[in-house]
C-alpha atoms as a PDB file:
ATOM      1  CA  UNK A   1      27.984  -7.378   2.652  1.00  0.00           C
ATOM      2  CA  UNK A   2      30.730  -7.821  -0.258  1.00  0.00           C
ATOM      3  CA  UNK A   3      31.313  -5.267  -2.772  1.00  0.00           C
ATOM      4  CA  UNK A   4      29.183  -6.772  -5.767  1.00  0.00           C
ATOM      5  CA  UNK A   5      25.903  -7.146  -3.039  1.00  0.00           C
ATOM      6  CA  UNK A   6      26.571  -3.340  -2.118  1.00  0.00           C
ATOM      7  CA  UNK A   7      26.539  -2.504  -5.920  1.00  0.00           C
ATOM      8  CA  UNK A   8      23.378  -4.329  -6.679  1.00  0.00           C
ATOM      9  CA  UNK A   9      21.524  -2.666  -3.395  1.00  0.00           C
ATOM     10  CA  UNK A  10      23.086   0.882  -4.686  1.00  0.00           C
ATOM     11  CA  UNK A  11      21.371  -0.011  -8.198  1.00  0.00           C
ATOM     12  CA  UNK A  12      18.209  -0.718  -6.165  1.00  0.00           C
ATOM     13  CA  UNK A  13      18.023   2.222  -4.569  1.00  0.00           C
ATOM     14  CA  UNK A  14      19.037   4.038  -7.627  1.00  0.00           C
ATOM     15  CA  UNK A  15      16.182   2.047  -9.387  1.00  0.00           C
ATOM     16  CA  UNK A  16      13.588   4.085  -6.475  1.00  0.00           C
ATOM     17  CA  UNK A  17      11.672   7.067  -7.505  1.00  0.00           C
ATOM     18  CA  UNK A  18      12.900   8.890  -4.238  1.00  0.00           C
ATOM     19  CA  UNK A  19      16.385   8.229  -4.517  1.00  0.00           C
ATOM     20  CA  UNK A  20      16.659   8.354  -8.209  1.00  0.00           C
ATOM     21  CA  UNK A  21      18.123  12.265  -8.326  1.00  0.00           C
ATOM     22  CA  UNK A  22      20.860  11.290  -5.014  1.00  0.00           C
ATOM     23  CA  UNK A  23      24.314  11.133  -6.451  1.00  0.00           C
ATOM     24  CA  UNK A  24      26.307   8.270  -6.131  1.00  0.00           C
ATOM     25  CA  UNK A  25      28.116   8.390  -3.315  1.00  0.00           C
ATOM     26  CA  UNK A  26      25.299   9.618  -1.045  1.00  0.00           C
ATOM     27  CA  UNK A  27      24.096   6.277  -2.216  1.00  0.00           C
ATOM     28  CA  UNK A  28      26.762   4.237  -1.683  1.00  0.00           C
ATOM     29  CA  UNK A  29      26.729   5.678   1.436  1.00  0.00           C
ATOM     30  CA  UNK A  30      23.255   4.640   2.762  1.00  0.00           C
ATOM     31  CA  UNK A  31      23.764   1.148   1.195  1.00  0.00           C
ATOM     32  CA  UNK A  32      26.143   0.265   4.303  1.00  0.00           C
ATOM     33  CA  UNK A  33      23.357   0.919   6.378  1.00  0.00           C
ATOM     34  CA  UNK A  34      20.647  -1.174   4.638  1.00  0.00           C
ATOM     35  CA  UNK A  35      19.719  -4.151   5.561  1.00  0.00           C
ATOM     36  CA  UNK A  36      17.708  -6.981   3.621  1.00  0.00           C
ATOM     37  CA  UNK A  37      14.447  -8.360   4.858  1.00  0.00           C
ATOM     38  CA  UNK A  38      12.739 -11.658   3.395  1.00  0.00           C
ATOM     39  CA  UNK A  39       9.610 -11.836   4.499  1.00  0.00           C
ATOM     40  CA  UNK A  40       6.897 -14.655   3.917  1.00  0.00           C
ATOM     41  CA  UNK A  41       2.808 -13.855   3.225  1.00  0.00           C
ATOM     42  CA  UNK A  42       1.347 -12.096   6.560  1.00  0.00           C
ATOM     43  CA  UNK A  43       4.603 -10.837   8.409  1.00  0.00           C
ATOM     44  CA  UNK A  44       4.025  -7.818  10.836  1.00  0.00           C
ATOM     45  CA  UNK A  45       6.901  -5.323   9.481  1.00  0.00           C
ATOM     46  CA  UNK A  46       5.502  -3.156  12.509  1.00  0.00           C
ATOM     47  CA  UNK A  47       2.979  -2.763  14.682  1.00  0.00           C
ATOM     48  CA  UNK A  48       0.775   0.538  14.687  1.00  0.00           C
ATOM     49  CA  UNK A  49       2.375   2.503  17.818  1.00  0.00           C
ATOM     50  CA  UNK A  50       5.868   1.581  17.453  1.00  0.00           C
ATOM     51  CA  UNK A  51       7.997   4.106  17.450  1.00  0.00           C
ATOM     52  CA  UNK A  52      10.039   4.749  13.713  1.00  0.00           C
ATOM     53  CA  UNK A  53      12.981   3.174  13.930  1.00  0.00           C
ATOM     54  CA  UNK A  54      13.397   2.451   9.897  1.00  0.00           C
ATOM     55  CA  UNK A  55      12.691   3.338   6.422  1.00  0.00           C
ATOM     56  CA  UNK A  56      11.150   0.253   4.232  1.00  0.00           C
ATOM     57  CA  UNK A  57      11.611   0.135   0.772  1.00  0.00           C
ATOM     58  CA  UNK A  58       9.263  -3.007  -1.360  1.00  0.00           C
ATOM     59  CA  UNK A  59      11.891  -4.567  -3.735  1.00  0.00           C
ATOM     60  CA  UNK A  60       9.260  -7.481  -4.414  1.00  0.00           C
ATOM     61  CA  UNK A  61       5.947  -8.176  -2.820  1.00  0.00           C
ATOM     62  CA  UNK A  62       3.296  -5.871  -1.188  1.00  0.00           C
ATOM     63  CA  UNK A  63       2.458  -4.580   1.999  1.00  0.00           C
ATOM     64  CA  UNK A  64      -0.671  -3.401   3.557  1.00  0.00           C
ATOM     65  CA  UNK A  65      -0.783  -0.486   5.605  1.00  0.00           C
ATOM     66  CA  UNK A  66      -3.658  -1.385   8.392  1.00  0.00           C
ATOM     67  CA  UNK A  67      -4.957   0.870  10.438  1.00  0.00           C
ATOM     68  CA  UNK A  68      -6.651  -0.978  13.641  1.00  0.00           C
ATOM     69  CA  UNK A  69      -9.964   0.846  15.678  1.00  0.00           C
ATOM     70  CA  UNK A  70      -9.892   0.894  19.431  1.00  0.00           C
ATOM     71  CA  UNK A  71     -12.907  -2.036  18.912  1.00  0.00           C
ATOM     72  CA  UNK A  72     -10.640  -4.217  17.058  1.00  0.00           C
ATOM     73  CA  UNK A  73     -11.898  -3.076  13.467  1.00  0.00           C
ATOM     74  CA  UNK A  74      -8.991  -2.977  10.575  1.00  0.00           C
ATOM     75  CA  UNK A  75      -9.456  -0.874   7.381  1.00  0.00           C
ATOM     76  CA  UNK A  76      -6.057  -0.926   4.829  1.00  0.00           C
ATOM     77  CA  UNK A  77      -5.457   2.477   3.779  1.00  0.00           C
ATOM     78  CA  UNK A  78      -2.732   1.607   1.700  1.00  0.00           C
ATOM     79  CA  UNK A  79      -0.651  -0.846  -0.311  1.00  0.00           C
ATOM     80  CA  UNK A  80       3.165  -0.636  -1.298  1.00  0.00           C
ATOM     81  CA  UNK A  81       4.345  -2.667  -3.969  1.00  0.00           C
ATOM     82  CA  UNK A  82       7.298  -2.713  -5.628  1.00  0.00           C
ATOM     83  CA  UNK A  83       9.360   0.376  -5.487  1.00  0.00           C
ATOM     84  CA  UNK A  84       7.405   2.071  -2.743  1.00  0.00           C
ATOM     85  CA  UNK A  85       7.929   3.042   0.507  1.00  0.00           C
ATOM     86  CA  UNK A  86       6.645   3.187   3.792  1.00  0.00           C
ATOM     87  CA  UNK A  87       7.737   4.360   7.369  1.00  0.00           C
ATOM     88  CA  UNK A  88       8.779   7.637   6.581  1.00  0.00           C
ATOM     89  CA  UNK A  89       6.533   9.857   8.409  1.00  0.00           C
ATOM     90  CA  UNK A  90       7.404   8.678  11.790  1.00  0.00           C
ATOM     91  CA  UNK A  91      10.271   9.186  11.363  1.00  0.00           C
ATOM     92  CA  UNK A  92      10.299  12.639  10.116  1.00  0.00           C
ATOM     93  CA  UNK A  93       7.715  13.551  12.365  1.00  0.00           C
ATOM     94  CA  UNK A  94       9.421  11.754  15.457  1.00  0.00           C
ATOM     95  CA  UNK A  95       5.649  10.173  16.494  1.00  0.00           C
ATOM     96  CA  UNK A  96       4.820   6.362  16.878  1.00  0.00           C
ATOM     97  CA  UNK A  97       3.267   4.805  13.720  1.00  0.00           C
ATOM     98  CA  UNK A  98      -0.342   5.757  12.506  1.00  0.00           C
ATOM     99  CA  UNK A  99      -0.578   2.191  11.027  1.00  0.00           C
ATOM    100  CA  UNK A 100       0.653  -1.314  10.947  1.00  0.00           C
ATOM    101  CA  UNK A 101       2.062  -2.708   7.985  1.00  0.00           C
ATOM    102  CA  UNK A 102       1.837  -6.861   6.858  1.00  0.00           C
ATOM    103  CA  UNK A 103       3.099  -8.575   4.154  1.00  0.00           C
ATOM    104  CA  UNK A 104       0.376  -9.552   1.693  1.00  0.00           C
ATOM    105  CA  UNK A 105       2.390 -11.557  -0.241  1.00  0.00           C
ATOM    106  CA  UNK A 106       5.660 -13.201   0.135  1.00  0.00           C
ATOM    107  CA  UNK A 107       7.822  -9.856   0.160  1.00  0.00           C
ATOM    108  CA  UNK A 108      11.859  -8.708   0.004  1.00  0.00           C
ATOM    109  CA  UNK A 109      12.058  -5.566   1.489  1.00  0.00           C
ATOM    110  CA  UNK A 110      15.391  -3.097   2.284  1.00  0.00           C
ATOM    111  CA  UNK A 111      15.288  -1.430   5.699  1.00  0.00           C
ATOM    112  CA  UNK A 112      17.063   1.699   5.990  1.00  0.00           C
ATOM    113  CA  UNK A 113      17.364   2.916   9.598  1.00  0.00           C
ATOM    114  CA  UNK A 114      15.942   6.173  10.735  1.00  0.00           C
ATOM    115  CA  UNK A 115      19.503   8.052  11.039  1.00  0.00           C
ATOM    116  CA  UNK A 116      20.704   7.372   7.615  1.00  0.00           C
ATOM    117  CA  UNK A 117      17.692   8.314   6.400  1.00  0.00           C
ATOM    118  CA  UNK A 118      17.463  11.340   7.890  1.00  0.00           C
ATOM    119  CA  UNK A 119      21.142  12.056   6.625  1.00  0.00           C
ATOM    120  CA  UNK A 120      20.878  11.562   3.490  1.00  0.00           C
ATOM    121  CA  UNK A 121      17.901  13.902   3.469  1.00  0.00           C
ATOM    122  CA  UNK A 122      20.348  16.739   4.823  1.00  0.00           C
ATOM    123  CA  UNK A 123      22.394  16.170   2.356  1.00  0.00           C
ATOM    124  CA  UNK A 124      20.372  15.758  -0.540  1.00  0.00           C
ATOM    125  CA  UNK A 125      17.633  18.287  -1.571  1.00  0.00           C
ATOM    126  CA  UNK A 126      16.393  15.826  -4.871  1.00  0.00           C
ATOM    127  CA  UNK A 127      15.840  13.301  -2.073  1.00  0.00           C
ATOM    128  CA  UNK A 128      13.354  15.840  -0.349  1.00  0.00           C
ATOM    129  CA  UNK A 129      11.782  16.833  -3.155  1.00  0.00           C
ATOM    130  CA  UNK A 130      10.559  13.741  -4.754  1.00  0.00           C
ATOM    131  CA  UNK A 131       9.433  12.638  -0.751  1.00  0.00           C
ATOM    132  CA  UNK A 132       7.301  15.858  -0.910  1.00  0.00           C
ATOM    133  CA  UNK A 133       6.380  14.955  -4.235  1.00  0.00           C
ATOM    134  CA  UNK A 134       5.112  11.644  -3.350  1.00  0.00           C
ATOM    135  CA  UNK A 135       3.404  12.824  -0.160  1.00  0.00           C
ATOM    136  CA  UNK A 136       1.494  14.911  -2.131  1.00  0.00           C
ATOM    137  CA  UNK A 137      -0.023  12.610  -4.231  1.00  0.00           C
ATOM    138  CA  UNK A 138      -0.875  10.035  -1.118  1.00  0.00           C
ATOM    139  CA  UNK A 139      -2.617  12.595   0.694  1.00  0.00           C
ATOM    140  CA  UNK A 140      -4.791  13.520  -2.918  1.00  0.00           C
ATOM    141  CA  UNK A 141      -5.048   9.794  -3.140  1.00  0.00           C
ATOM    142  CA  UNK A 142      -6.532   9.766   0.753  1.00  0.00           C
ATOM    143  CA  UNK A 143      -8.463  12.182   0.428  1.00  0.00           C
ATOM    144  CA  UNK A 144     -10.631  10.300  -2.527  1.00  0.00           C
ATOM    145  CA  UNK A 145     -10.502   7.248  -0.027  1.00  0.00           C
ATOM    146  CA  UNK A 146     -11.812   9.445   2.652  1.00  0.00           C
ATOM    147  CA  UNK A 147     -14.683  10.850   0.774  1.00  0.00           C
ATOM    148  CA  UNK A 148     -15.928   7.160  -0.703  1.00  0.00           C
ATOM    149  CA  UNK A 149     -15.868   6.335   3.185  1.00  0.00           C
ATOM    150  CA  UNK A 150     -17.996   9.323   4.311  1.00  0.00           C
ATOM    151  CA  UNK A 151     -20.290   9.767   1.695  1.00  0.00           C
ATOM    152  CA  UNK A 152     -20.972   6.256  -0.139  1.00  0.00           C
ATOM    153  CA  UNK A 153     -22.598   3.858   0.492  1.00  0.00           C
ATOM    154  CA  UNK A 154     -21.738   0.140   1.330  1.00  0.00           C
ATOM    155  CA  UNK A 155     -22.399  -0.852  -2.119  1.00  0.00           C
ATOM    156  CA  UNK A 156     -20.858   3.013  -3.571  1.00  0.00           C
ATOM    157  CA  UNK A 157     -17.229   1.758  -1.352  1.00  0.00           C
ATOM    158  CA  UNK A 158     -17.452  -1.729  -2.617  1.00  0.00           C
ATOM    159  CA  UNK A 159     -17.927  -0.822  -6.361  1.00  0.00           C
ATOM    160  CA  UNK A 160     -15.646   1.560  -6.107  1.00  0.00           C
ATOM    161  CA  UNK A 161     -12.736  -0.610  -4.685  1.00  0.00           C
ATOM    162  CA  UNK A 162     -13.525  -3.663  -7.428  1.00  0.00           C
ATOM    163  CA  UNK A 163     -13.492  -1.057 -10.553  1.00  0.00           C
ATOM    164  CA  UNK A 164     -10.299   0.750  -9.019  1.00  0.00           C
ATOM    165  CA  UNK A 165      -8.361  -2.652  -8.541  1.00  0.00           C
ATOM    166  CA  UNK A 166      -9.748  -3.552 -12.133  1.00  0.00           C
ATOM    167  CA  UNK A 167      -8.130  -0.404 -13.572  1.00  0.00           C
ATOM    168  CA  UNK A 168      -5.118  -0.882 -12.186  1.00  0.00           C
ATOM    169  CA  UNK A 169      -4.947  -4.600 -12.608  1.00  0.00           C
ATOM    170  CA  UNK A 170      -3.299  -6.173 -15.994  1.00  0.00           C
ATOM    171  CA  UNK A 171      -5.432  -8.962 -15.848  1.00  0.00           C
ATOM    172  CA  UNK A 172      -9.012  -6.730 -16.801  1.00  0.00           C
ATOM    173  CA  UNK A 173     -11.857  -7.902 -14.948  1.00  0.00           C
ATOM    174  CA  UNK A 174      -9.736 -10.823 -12.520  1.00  0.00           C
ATOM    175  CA  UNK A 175      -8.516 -10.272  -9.147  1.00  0.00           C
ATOM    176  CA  UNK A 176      -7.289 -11.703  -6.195  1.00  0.00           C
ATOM    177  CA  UNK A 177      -8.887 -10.206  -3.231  1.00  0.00           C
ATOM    178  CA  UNK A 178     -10.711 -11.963  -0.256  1.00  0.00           C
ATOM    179  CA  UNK A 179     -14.224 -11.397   0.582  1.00  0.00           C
ATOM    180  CA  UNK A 180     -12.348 -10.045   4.175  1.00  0.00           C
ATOM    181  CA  UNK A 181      -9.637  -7.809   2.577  1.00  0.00           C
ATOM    182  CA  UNK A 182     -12.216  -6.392   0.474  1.00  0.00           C
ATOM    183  CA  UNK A 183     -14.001  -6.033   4.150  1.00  0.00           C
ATOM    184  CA  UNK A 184     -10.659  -4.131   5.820  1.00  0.00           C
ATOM    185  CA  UNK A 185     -10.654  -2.045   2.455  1.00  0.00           C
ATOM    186  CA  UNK A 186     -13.783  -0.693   2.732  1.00  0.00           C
ATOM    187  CA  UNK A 187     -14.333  -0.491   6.564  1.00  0.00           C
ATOM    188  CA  UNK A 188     -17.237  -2.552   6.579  1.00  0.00           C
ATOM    189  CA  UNK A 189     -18.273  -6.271   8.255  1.00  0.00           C
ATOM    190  CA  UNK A 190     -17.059  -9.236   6.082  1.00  0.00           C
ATOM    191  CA  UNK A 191     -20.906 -10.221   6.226  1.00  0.00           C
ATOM    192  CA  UNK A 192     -21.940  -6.764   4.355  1.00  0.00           C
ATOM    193  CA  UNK A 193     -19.252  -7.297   1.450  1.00  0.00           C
ATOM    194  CA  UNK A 194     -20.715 -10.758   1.208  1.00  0.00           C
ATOM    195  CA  UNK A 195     -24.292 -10.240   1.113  1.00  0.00           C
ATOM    196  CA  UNK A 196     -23.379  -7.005  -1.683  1.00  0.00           C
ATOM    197  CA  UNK A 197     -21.351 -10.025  -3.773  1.00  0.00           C
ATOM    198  CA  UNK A 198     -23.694 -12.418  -3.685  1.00  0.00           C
ATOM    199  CA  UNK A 199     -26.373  -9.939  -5.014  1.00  0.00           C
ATOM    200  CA  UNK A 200     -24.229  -8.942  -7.618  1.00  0.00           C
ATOM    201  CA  UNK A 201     -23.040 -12.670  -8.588  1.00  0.00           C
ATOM    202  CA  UNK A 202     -26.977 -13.411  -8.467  1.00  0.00           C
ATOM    203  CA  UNK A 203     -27.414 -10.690 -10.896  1.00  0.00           C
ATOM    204  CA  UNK A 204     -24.373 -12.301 -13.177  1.00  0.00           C
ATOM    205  CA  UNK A 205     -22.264  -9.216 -12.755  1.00  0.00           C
ATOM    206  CA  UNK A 206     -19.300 -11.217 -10.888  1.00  0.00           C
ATOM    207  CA  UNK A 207     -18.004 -14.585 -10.323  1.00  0.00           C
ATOM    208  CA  UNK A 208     -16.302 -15.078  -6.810  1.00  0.00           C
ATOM    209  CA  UNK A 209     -14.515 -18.101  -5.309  1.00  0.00           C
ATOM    210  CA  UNK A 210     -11.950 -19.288  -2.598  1.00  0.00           C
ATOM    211  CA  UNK A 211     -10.224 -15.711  -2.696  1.00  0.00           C
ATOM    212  CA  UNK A 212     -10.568 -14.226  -6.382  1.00  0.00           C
ATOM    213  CA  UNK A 213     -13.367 -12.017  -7.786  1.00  0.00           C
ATOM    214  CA  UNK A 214     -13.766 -12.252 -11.860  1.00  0.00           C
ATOM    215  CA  UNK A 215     -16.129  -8.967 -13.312  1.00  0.00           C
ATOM    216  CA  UNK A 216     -18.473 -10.252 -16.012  1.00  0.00           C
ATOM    217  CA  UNK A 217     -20.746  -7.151 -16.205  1.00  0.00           C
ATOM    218  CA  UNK A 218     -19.012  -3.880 -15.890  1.00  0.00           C
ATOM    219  CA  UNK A 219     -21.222  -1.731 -17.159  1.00  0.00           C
ATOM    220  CA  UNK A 220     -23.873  -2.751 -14.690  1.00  0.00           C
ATOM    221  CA  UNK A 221     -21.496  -2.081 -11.814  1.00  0.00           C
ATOM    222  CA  UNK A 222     -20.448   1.144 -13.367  1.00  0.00           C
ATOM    223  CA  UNK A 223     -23.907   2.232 -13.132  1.00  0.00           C
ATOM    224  CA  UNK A 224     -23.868   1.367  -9.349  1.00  0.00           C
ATOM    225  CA  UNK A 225     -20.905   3.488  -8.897  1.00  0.00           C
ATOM    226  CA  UNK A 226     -22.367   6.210 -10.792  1.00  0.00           C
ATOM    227  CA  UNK A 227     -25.593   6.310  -8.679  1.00  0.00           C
ATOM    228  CA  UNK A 228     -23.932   6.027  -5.529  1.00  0.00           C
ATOM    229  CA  UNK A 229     -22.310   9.301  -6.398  1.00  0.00           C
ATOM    230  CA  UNK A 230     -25.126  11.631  -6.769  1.00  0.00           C
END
């Protein structure tokens, strides 16, 4: 790696919420270590029960984070896009990955191996405090996921999913998102998610077709979601 491509990753890493308080030559630093990963759509970054070898930063793309049943089932629990990270826990815990991750999209990641993480978090207490920071608000975020999957129903979890992706979406009321992703998001069979849609797109509340879900009729599925919570 020549100086100007070490510059550029040091202004990535910079650029990264956890990083973005480490001065710069902790930072210059870990940028000998990195390496660059381009990865095309549906790339295994690891498999759940590897051990934590590395620290994954999204410069571009997304990843799921899938969790996999003993029976085979898959439910994504999580999504990095750019300017997340993922990985971390095993290594600061020392324990085999809870999770796979997979590219959903084409995806450029930087891979940061497990001792020069773990360095620079010795040597920089801003580092550690945004990580706790942003573990925090995971494990608030996990917890809402958690309750939706215990106490909704299929139609509560699929509602809630379509208007959460619509929120955070800048294209209101259009998404990409497979009838089986939606599936893995929820924890339930592809065929529940599709009879649910095709009630719904029946009613005129959606629009679905080869991989993209268009809301016509919020209001009616804001009602669902507001019944399925009492």
């Amino acid at each position: 790696m020549d100086d100007r491509e070490q510059n550029g990753l040091v202004q990535s890493l910079r650029g990264m919420r956890i990083f973005k308080d480490c001065d710069q030559a902790a930072l210059q630093n870990l940028a000998r270590s990195c390496r660059l990963r381009h990865l095309p759509k549906g790339s295994m970054v690891f498999f759940q029960s590897d051990p934590g070898e590395a620290f994954y930063l999204v410069l571009s793309g997304s990843v799921a984070i899938l969790l996999t049943s003993p029976d085979g089932r898959e439910l994504i629990i999580n999504e990095a896009r750019s300017g997340d990270f993922f990985g971390e826990l095993s290594i600061v815990t020392s324990q085999p990955h809870s999770a796979s991750a997979i590219t959903r999209e084409k995806s450029e990641l930087i891979m940061i191996p497990a001792i020069p993480f773990l360095h620079l978090l010795e040597c920089q207490p801003g580092a550690v405090r945004n990580l706790l920071e942003i573990t925090a608000e995971r494990l608030y975020a996990s917890s809402s996921r958690e309750s939706a999957l215990a106490f909704l129903d299929a139609a509560g979890r699929v509602v809630r999913l379509l208007l959460q992706l619509d929120q955070e979406n800048a294209e209101k009321g259009y998404m990409v998102l497979s009838q089986e992703e939606l599936a893995q998001r929820t924890g339930l069979s592809r065929q529940t998610v599709a009879k649910i849609l095709g009630r719904w797109r029946r009613a005129g509340w959606l629009l679905t077709g080869r991989g993209r879900i268009m809301l016509m009729n919020r209001e009616a599925l804001q009602a669902v979601a507001e019944q399925s919570n009492l």
